[in-house]
C-alpha atoms as a PDB file:
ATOM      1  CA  UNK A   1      60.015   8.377  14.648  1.00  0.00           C
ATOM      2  CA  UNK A   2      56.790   8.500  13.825  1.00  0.00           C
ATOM      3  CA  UNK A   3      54.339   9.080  10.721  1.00  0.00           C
ATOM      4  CA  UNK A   4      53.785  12.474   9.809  1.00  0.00           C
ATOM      5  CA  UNK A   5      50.060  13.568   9.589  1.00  0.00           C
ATOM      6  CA  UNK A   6      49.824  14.351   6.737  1.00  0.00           C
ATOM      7  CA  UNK A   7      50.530  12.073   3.414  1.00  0.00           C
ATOM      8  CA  UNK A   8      49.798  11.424   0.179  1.00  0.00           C
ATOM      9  CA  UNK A   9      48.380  14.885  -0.287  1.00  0.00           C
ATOM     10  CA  UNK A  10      50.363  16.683  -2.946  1.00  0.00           C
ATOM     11  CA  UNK A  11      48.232  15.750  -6.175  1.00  0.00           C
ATOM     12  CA  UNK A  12      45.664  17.027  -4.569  1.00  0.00           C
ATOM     13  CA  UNK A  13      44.374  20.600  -3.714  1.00  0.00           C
ATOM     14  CA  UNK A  14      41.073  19.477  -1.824  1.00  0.00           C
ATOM     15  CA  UNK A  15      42.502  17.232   0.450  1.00  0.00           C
ATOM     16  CA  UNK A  16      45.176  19.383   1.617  1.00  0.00           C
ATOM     17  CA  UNK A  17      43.510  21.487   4.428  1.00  0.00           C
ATOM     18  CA  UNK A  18      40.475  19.714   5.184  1.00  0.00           C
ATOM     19  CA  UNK A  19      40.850  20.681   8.905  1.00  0.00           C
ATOM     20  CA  UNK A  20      40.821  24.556   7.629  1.00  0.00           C
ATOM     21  CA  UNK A  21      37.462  24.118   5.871  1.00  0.00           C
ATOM     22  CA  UNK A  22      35.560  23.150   8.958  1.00  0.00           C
ATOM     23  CA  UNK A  23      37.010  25.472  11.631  1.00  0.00           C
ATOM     24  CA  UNK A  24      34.774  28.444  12.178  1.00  0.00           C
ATOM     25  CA  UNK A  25      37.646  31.228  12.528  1.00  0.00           C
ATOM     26  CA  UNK A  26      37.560  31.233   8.533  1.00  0.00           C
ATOM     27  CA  UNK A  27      34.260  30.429   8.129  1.00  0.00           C
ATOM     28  CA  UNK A  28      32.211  31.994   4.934  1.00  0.00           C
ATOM     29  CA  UNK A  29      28.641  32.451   3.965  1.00  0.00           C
ATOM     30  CA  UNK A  30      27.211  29.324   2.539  1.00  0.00           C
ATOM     31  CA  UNK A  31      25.912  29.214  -1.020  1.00  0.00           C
ATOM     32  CA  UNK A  32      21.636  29.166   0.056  1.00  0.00           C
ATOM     33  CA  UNK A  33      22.774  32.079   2.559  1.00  0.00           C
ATOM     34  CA  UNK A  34      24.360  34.399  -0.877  1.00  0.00           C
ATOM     35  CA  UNK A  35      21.316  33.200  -2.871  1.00  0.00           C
ATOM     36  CA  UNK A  36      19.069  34.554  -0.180  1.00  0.00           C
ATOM     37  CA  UNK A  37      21.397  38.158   0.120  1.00  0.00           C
ATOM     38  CA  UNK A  38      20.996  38.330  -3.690  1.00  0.00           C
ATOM     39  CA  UNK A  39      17.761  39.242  -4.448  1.00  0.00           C
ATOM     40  CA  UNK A  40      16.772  42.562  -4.604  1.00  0.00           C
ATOM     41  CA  UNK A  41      15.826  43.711  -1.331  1.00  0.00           C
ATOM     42  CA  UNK A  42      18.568  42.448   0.340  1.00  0.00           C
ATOM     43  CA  UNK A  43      21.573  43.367  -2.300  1.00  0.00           C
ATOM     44  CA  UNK A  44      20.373  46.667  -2.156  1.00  0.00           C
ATOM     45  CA  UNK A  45      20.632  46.849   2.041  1.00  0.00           C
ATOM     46  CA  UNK A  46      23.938  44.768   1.400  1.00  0.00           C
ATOM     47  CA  UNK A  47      25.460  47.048  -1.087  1.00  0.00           C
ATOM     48  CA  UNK A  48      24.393  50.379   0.340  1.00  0.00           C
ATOM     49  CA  UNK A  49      25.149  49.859   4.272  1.00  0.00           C
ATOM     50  CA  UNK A  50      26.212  52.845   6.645  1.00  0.00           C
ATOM     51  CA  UNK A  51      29.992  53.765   7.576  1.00  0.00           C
ATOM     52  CA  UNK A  52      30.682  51.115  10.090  1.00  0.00           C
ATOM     53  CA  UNK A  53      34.553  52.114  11.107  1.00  0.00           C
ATOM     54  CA  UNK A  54      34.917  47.961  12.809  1.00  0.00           C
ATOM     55  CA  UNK A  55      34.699  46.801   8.957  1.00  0.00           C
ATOM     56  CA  UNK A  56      37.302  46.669   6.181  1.00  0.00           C
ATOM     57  CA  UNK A  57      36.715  49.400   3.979  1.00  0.00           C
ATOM     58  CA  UNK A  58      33.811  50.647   6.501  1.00  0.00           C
ATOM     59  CA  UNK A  59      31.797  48.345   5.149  1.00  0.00           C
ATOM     60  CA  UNK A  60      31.619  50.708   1.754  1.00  0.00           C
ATOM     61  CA  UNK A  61      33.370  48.304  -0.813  1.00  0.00           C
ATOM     62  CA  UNK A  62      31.227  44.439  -0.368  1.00  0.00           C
ATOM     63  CA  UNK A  63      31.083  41.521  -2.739  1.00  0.00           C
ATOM     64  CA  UNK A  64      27.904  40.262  -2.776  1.00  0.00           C
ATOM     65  CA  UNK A  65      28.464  37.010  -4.370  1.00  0.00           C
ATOM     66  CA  UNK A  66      31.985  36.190  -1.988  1.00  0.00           C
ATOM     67  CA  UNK A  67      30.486  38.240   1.103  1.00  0.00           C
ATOM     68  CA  UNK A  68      33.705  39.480   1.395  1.00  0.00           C
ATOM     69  CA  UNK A  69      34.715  43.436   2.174  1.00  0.00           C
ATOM     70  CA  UNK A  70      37.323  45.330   0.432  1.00  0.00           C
ATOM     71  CA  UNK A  71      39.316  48.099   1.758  1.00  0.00           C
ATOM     72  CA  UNK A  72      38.661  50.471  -1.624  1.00  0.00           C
ATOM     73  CA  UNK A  73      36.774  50.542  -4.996  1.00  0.00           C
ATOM     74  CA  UNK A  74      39.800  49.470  -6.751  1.00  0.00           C
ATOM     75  CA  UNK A  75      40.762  46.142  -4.632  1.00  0.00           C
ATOM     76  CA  UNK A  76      37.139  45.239  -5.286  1.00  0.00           C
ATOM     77  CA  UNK A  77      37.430  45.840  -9.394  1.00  0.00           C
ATOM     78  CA  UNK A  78      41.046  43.695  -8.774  1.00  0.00           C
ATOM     79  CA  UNK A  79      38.658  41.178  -7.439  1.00  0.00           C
ATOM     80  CA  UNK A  80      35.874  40.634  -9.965  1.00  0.00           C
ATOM     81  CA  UNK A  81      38.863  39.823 -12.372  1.00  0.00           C
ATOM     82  CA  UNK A  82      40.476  37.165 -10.238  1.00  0.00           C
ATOM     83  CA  UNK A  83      39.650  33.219  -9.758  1.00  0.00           C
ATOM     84  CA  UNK A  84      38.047  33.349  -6.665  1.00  0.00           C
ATOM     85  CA  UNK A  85      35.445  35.678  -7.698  1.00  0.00           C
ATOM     86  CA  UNK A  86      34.802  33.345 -11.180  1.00  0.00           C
ATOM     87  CA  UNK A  87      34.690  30.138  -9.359  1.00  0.00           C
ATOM     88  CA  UNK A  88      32.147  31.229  -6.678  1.00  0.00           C
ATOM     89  CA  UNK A  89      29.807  32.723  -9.821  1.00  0.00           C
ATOM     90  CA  UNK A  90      30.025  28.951 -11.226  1.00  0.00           C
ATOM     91  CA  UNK A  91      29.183  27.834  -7.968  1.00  0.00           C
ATOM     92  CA  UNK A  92      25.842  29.620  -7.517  1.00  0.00           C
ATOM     93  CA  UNK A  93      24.777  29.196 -11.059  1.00  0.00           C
ATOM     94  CA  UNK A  94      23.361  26.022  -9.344  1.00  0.00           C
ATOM     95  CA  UNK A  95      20.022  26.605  -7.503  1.00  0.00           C
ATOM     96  CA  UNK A  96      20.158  25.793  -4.192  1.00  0.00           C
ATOM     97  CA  UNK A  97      18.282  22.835  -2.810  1.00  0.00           C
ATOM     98  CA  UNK A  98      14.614  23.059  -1.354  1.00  0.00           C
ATOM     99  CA  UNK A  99      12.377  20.768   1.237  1.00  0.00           C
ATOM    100  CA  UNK A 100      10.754  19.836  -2.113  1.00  0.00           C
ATOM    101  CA  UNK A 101      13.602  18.554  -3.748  1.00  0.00           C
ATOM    102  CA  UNK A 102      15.134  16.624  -0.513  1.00  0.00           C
ATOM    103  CA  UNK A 103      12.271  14.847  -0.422  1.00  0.00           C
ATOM    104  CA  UNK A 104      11.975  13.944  -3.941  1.00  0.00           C
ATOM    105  CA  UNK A 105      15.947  12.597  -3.137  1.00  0.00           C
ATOM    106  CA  UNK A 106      14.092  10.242  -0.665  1.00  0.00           C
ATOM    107  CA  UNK A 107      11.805   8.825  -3.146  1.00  0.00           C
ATOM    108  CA  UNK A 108       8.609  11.473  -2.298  1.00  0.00           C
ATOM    109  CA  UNK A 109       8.150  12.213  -5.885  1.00  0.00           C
ATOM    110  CA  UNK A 110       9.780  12.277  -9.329  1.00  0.00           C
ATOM    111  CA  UNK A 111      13.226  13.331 -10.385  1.00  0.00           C
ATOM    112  CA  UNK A 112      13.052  16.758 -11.586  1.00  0.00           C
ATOM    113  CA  UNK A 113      16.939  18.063 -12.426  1.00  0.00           C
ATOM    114  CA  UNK A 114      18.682  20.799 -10.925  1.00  0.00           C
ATOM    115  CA  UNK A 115      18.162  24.548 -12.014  1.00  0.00           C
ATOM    116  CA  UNK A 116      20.696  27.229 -13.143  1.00  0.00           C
ATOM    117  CA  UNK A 117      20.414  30.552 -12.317  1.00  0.00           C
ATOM    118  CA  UNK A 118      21.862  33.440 -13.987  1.00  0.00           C
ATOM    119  CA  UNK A 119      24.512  35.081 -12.285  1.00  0.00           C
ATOM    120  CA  UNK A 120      26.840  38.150 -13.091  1.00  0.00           C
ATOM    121  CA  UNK A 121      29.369  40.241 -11.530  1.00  0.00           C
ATOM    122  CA  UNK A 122      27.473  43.151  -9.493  1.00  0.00           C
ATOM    123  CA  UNK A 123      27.456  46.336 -11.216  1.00  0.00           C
ATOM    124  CA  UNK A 124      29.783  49.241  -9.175  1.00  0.00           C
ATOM    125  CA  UNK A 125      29.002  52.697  -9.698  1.00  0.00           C
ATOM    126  CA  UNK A 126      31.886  55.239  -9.530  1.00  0.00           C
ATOM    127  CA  UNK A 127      31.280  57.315  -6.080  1.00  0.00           C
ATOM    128  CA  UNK A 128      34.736  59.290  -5.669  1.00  0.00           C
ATOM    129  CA  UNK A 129      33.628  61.577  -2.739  1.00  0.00           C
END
């Protein structure tokens, strides 16, 4: 008999499905790609796309800050309450990282600490066609 693959990995949540994390069938929007989708002109293409019949939802119900769809307005309200949704708004409270600030890393230039951006929940308005 041999070892099974996978060991010493019930204490720990992060470790547990490392192989999951780097396949591309799951694969999510990075955090510098949602910083870029959140300004304003963006968002506002984001949030207010065209019935596309090929999306969940038809691409009417989108999270901006988990790039996720939703199938109605009331999965996506479900959403902004759940831990998911809070965790990723921690994680992009963090700006992302610049050419500037790589090289500064590399010893280009002084320290200067990392940034934190405001970020909220998106606002939904109530459409009930």
């Amino acid at each position: 008999m041999g070892k099974s693959k996978q060991t010493g990995n019930h204490s720990s949540d992060k470790k547990k499905h490392i192989a999951k994390t780097w396949k591309t069938k799951r694969r999510t929007k990075d955090l510098d790609q949602i910083h870029s989708d959140m300004k304003t002109e963006a968002a506002a293409k984001l949030l207010n796309q065209e019935v596309d019949l090929d999306v969940t939802g038809c691409a009417q119900h989108y999270c901006l800050h988990c790039a996720r769809y939703f199938v109605d307005m009331r999965s996506l309200k479900e959403h902004f309450k759940t831990k998911v949704h809070k965790r990723r708004l921690k994680q992009l409270r963090e700006e992302p990282y610049t050419q500037a600030e790589a090289e500064r890393a590399a010893g280009m230039g002084s320290y200067i600490p990392a940034k934190t951006v405001e970020v909220k929940t998106q606002t939904v308005e109530e459409n009930m066609d």
